[in-house]
Protein backbone atom coordinates (compact mmCIF):
# COMPACT_ATOMS: atom_id res chain seq x y z
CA UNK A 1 -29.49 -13.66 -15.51
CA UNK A 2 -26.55 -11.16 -15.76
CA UNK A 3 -25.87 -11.96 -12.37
CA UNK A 4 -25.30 -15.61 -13.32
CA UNK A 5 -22.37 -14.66 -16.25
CA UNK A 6 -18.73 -15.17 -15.51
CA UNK A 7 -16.13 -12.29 -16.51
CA UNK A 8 -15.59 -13.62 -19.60
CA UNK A 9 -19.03 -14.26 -20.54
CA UNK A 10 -19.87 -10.42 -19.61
CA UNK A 11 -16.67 -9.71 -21.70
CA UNK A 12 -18.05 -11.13 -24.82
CA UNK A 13 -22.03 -10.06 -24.21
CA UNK A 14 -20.71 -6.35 -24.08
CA UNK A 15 -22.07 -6.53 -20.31
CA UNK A 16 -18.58 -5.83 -18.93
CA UNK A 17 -18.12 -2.48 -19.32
CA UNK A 18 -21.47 -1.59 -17.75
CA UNK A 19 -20.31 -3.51 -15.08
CA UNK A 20 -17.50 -1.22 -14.45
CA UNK A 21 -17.50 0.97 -10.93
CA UNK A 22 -16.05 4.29 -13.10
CA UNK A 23 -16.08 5.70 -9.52
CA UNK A 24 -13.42 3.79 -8.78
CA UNK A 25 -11.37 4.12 -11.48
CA UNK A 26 -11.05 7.74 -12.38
CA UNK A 27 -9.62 8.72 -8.76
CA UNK A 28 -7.27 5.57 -9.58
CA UNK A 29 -6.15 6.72 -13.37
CA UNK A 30 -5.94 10.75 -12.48
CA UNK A 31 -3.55 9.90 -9.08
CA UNK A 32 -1.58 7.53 -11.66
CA UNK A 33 -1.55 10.33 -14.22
CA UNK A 34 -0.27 12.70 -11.55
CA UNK A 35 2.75 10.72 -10.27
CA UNK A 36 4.12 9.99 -13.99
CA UNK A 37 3.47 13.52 -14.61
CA UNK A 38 5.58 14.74 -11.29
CA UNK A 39 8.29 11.66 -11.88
CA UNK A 40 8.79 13.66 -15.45
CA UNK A 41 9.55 16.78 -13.45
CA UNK A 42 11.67 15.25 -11.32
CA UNK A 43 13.86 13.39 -13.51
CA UNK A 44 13.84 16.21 -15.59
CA UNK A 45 15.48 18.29 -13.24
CA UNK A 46 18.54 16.24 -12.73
CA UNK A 47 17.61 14.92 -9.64
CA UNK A 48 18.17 11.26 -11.27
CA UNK A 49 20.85 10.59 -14.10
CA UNK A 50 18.66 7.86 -15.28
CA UNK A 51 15.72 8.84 -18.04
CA UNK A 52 14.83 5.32 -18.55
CA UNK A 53 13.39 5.43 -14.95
CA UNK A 54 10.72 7.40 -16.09
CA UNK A 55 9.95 5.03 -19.33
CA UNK A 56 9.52 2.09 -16.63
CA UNK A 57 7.50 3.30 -14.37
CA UNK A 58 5.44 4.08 -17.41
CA UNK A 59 5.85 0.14 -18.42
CA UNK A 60 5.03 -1.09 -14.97
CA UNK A 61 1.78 1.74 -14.55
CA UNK A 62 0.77 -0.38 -18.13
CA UNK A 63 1.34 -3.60 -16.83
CA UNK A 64 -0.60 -2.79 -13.49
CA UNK A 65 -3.57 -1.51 -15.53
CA UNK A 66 -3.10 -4.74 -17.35
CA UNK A 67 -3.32 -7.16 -14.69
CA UNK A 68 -6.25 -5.32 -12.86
CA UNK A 69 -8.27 -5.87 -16.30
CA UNK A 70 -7.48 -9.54 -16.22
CA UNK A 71 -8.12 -10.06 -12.39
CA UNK A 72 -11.54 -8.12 -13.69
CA UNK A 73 -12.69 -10.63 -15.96
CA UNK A 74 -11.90 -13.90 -13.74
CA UNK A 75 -14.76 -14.50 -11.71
CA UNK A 76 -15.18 -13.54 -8.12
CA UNK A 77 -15.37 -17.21 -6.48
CA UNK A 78 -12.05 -17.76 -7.92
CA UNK A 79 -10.70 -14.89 -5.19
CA UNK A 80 -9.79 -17.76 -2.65
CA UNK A 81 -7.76 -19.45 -5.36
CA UNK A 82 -5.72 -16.34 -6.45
CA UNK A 83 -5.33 -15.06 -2.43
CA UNK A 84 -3.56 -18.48 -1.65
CA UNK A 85 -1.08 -18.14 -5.36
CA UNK A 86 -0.20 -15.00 -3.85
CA UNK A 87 0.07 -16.00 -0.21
CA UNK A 88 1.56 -18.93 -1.11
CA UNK A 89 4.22 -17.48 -4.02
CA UNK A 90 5.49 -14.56 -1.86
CA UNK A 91 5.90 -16.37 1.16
CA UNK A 92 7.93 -18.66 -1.01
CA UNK A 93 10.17 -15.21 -2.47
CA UNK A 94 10.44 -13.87 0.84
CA UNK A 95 12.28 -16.68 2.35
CA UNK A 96 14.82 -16.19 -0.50
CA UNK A 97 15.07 -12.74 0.11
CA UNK A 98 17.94 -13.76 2.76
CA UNK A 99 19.59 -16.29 1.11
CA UNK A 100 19.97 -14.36 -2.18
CA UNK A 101 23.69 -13.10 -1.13
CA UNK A 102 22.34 -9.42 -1.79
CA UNK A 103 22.40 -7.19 0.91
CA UNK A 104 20.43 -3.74 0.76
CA UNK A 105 20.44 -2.64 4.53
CA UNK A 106 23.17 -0.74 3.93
CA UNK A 107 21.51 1.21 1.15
CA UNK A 108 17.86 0.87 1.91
CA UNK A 109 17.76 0.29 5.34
CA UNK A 110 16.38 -3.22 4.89
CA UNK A 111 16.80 -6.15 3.02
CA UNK A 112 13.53 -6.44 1.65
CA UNK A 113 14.55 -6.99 -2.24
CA UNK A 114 15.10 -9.28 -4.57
CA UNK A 115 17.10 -9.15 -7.96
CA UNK A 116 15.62 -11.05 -10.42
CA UNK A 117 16.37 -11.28 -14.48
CA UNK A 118 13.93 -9.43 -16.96
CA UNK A 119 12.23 -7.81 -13.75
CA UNK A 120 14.71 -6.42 -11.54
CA UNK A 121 14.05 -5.08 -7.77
CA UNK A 122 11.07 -7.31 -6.44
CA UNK A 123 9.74 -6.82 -3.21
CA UNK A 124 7.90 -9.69 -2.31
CA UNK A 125 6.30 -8.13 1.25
CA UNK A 126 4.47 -5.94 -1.51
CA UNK A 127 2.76 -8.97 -2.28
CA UNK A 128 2.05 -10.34 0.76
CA UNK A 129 0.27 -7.90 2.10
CA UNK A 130 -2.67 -8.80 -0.15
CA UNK A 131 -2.68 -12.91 0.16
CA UNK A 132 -2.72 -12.52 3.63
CA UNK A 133 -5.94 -10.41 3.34
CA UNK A 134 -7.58 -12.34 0.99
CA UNK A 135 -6.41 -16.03 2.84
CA UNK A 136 -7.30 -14.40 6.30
CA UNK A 137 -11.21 -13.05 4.54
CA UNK A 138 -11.87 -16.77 4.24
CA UNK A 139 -11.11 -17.76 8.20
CA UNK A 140 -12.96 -14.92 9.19
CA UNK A 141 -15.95 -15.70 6.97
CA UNK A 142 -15.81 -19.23 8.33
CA UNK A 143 -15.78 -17.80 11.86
CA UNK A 144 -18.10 -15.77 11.29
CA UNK A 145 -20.41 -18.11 9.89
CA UNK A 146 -19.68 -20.74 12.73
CA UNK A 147 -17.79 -23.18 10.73
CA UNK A 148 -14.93 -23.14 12.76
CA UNK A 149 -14.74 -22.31 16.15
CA UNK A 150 -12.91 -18.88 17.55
CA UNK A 151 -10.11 -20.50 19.11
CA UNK A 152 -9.74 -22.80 15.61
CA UNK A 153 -10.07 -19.56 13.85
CA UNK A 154 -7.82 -17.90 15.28
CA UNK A 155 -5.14 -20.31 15.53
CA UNK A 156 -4.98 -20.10 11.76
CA UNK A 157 -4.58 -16.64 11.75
CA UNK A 158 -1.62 -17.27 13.70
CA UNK A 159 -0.41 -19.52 11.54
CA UNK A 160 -1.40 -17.47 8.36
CA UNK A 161 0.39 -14.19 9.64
CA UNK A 162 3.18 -15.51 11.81
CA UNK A 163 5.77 -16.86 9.60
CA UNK A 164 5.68 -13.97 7.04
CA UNK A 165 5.62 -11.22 10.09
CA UNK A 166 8.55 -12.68 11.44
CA UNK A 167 10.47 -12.39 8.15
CA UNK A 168 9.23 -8.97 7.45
CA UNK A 169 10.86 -7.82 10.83
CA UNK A 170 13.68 -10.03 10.26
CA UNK A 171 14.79 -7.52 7.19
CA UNK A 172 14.16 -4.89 9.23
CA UNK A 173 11.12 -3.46 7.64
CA UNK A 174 9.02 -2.07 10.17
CA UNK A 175 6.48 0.31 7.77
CA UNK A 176 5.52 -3.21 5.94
CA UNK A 177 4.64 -4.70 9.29
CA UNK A 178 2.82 -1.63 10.90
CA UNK A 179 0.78 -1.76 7.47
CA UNK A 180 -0.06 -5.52 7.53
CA UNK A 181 -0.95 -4.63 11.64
CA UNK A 182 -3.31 -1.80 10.51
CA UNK A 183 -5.15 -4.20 7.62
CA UNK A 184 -5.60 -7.18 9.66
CA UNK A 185 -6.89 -5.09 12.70
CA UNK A 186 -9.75 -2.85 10.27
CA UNK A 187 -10.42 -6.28 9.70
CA UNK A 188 -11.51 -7.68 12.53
CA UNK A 189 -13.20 -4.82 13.52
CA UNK A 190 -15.56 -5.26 10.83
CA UNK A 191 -15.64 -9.15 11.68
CA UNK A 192 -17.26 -8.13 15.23
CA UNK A 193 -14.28 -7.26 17.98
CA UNK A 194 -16.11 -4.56 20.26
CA UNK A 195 -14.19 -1.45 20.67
CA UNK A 196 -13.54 -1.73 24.13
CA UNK A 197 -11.41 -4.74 23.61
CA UNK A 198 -9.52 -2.63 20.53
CA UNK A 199 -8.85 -0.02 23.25
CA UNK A 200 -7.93 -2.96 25.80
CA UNK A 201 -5.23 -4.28 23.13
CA UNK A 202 -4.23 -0.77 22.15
CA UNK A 203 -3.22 -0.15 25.89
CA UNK A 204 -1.49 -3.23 26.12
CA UNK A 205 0.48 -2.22 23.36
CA UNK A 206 1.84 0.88 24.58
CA UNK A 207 2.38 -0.17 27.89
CA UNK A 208 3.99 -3.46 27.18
CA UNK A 209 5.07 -3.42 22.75
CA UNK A 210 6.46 0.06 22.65
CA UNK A 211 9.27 -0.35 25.70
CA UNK A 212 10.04 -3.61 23.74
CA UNK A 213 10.15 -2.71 19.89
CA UNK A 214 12.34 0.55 20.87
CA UNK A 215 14.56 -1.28 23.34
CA UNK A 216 15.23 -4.44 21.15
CA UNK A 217 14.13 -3.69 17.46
CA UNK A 218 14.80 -0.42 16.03
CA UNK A 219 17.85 1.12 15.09
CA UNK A 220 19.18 3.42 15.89
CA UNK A 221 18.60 6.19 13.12
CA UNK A 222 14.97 5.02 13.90
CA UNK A 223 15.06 6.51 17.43
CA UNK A 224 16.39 9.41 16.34
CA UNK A 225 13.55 9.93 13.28
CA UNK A 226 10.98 9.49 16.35
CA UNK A 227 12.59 11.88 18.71
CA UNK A 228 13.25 14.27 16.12
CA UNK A 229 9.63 14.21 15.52
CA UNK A 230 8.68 14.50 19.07
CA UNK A 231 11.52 16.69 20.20
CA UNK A 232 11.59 19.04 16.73
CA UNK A 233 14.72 20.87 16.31
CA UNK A 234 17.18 17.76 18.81
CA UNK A 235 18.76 16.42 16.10
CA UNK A 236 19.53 18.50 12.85
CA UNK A 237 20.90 15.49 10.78
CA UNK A 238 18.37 12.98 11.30
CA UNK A 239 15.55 15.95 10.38
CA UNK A 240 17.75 16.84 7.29
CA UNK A 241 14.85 14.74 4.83
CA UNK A 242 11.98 16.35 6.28
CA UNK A 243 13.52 20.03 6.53
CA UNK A 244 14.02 20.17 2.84
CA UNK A 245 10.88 18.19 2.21
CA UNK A 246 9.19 21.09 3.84
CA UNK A 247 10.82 23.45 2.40
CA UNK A 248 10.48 21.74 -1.25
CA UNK A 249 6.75 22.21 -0.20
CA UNK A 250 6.64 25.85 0.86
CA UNK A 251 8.31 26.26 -2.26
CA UNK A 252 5.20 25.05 -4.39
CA UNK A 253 2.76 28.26 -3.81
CA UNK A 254 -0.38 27.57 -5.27
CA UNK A 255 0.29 26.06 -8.68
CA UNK A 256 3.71 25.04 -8.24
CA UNK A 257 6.93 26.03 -8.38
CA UNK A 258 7.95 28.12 -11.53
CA UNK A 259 11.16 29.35 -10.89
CA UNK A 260 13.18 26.70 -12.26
CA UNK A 261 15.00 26.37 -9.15
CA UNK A 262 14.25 23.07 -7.33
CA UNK A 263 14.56 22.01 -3.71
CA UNK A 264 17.37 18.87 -3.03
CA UNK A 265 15.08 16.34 -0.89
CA UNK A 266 16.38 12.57 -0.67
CA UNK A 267 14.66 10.14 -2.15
CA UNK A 268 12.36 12.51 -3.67
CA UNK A 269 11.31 10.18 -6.23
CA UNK A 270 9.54 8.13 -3.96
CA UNK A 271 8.81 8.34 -0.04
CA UNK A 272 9.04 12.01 -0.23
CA UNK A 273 7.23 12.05 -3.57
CA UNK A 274 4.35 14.34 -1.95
CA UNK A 275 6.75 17.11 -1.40
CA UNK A 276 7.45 17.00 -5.47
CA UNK A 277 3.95 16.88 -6.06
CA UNK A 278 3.10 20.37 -3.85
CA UNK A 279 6.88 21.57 -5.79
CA UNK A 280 5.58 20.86 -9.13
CA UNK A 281 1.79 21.08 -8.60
CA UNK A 282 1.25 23.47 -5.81
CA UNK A 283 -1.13 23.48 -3.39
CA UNK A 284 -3.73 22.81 -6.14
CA UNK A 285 -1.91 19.58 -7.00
CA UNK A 286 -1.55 18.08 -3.00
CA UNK A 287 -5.03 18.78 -2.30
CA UNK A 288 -6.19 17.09 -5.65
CA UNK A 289 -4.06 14.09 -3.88
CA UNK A 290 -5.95 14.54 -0.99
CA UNK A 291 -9.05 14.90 -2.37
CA UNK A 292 -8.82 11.63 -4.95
CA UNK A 293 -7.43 9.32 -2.24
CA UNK A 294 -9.93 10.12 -0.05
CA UNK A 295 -12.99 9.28 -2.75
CA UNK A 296 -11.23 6.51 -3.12
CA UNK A 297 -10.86 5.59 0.30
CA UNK A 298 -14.46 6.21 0.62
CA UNK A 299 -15.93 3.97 -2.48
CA UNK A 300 -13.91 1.31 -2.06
CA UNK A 301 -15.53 1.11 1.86
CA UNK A 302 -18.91 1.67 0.04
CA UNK A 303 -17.54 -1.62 -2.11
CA UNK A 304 -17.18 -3.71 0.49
CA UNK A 305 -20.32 -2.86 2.15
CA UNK A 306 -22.73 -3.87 -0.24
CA UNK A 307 -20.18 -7.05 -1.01
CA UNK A 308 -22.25 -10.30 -1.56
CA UNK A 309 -19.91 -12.34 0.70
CA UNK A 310 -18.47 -11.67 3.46
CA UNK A 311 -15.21 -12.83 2.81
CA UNK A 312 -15.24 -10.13 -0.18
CA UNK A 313 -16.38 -7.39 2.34
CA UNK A 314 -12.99 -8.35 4.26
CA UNK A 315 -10.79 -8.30 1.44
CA UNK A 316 -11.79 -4.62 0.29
CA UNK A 317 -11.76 -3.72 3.96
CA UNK A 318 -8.26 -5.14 4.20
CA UNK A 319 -6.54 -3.99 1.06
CA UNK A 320 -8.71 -0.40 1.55
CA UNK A 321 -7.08 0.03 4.96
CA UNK A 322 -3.52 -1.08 3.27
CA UNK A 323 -4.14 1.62 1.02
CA UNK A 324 -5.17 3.99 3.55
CA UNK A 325 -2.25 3.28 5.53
CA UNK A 326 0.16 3.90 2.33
CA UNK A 327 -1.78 7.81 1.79
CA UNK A 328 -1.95 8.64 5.22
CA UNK A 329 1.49 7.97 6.47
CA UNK A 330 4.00 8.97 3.18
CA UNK A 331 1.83 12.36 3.22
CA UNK A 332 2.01 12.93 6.93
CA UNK A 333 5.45 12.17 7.34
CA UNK A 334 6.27 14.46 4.17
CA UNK A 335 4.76 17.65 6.21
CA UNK A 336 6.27 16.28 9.75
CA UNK A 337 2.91 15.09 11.27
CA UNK A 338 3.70 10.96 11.11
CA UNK A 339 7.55 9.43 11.75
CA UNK A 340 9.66 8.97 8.69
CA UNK A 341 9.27 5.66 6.74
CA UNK A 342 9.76 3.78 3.52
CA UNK A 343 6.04 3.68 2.70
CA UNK A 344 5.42 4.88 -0.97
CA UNK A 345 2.55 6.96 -2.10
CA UNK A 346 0.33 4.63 -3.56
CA UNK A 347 -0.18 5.20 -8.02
CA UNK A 348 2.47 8.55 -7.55
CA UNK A 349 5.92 7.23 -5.67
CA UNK A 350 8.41 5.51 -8.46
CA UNK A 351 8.68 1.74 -8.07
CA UNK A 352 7.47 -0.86 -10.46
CA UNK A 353 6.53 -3.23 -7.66
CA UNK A 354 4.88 -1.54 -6.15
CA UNK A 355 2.23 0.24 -8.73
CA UNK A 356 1.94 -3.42 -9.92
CA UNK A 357 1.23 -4.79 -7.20
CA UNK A 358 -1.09 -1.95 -6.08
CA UNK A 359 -3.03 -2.14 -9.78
CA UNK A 360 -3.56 -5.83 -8.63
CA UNK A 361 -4.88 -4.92 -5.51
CA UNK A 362 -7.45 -2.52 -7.14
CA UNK A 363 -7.87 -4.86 -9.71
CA UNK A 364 -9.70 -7.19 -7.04
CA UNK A 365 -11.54 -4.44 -5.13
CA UNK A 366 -12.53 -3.38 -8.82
CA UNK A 367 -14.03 -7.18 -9.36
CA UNK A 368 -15.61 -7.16 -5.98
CA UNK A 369 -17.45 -3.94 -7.33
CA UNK A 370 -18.32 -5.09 -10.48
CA UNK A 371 -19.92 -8.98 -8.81
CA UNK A 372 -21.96 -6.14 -6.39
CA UNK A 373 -23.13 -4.07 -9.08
CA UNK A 374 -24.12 -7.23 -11.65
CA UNK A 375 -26.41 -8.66 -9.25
């Protein structure tokens, strides 16, 4: 039975490729396509003295598509293996991060990079994000299926999520943290929580967290991104991004911007990569964004609902609402709906890391797909 046949055996039978969940992939390839097309505009325009940028971002969008097609043929009961390699190696990298004698608050806002030979800026809390989905899928499977009790369960979650939480806000990097929050708690909504108790926690939260994280956490060019938000108009040098991210996207029309003149918005390339898109590609172009993360959202839920296991339905729900996360907050916070933060836009924003990493992360929702549809 077809069902039977591991990813290399489908490989070699021909069976692989109508295994493939094209559905998936298109949305995936066209938002890639997109983002090296936009990059090209923006390094074109002088915005970056470095061509080369462009060339590895090309590199890294082939060695993401790479490693997704390799994660594709391995087959799916080897998931737990390859959740605790990743768990287990970035945990490792990010308590080097602050013993590497390399500081980037100063230009990043957090020290949340490593430089290493051959592949230069690594940020290993890209990587954690998915082992501790795919470690935490198991314990919730086990709960789930009474193998451990709640309290037991639990407790490991603890464990699992603690110690790389607590470096993550040691860096400062808040937007990594608030994304690993919003994965682990789709998650256990689809393990069973009742709502009630979500909107019991989320009161909690505000009543107790929010006095706490903005009294001892953030920084102080973090307060003023939030009341700048709130209060528009308070503070005209912390709103300085988003003003000319707006205005970069006004500038766009309907098919872009043709006038050769192009709107100055930091660190276009990457968190406020949405505002080149809508520059370059117009309105057409943001709402083909839109449009293609949104299928995408959608399938990859459709994925994990027909998943054979249930630790594979949590893994797609928890790297789904990762990804989610990513398209929701670097768009809203391009257009001034969301506060402003270092989150990328998944396949578009320039980073090697991180289109790696998130080609590995389809890779396994891709291999969830393709288990579902050979059975």
């Amino acid at each position: 039975m077809a069902g039977n046949k591991s990813g290399i055996e489908r490989l070699r039978n021909n069976d692989y490729f109508r295994t493939i969940d094209y559905l998936l992939i298109v949305p995936i390839f066209i938002l890639t396509v997109i983002g090296l097309y936009v990059l090209s505009k923006v390094f074109a325009t002088g915005f970056e003295d470095d061509p080369g940028k462009l060339y590895r971002q090309i590199f890294a969008a082939a060695m993401g598509v790479t490693i997704a097609f390799i994660i594709c043929i391995l087959d799916t009961s080897f998931m737990k293996l390859i959740g605790w390699v990743i768990y287990g190696g970035s945990m490792f990298l990010l308590v080097i991060v602050p013993l590497d004698n390399v500081d980037y608050t100063d230009k990043w806002g957090a020290d949340s990079w490593l430089e290493l030979p051959v592949i230069g800026n690594l940020q290993p809390s890209e990587l954690v994000k998915i082992g501790l989905v795919m470690v935490a899928a198991g314990v919730f499977e086990k709960m789930g299926n009474k193998e451990i009790s709640l309290p037991r369960g639990f407790g490991y979650l603890a464990l699992i999520y603690g110690p790389p939480m607590l470096l993550i806000f040691k860096q400062p990097d808040l937007g990594t943290a608030m994304v690993i929050m919003f994965s682990f708690v789709c998650m256990l909504f689809v393990w069973g929580v009742k709502f009630r108790y979500f909107l019991l926690a989320a009161s909690s939260v505000i009543v107790i967290g929010v006095p706490f994280v903005w009294n001892f956490y953030l920084e102080s060019f973090q307060k003023k991104r939030i009341l700048s938000l709130v209060f528009e108009g308070s503070d005209p040098k912390s709103e300085y991004n988003l003003v000319q991210s707006k205005a970069a996207i006004a500038s766009g029309g309907l098919s872009g911007n043709n006038t050769g003149v192009t709107i100055s918005v930091p660190v276009k390339e990457s968190d406020f990569i949405y505002a080149a898109v809508s520059e370059h590609l117009g309105f057409i172009g943001t709402t083909a964004v839109v449009l293609l993360a949104f299928f995408f959202i959608c399938r990859a839920l459709f994925v994990a609902s027909r998943a054979s296991r249930r630790s594979y339905s949590y893994i797609v729900t928890g790297l789904t609402a990762s990804f989610a996360f990513h398209f929701i907050e670097n768009m809203g916070m391009a257009v001034g709906l969301l506060p402003i933060t270092g989150i990328p836009l998944p396949f578009i924003s320039y980073g090697g890391t991180a289109m790696m990493v998130n080609y590995m992360a389809f890779g396994i929702i891709l291999n969830i797909s393709m288990e579902n549809r050979q059975r």
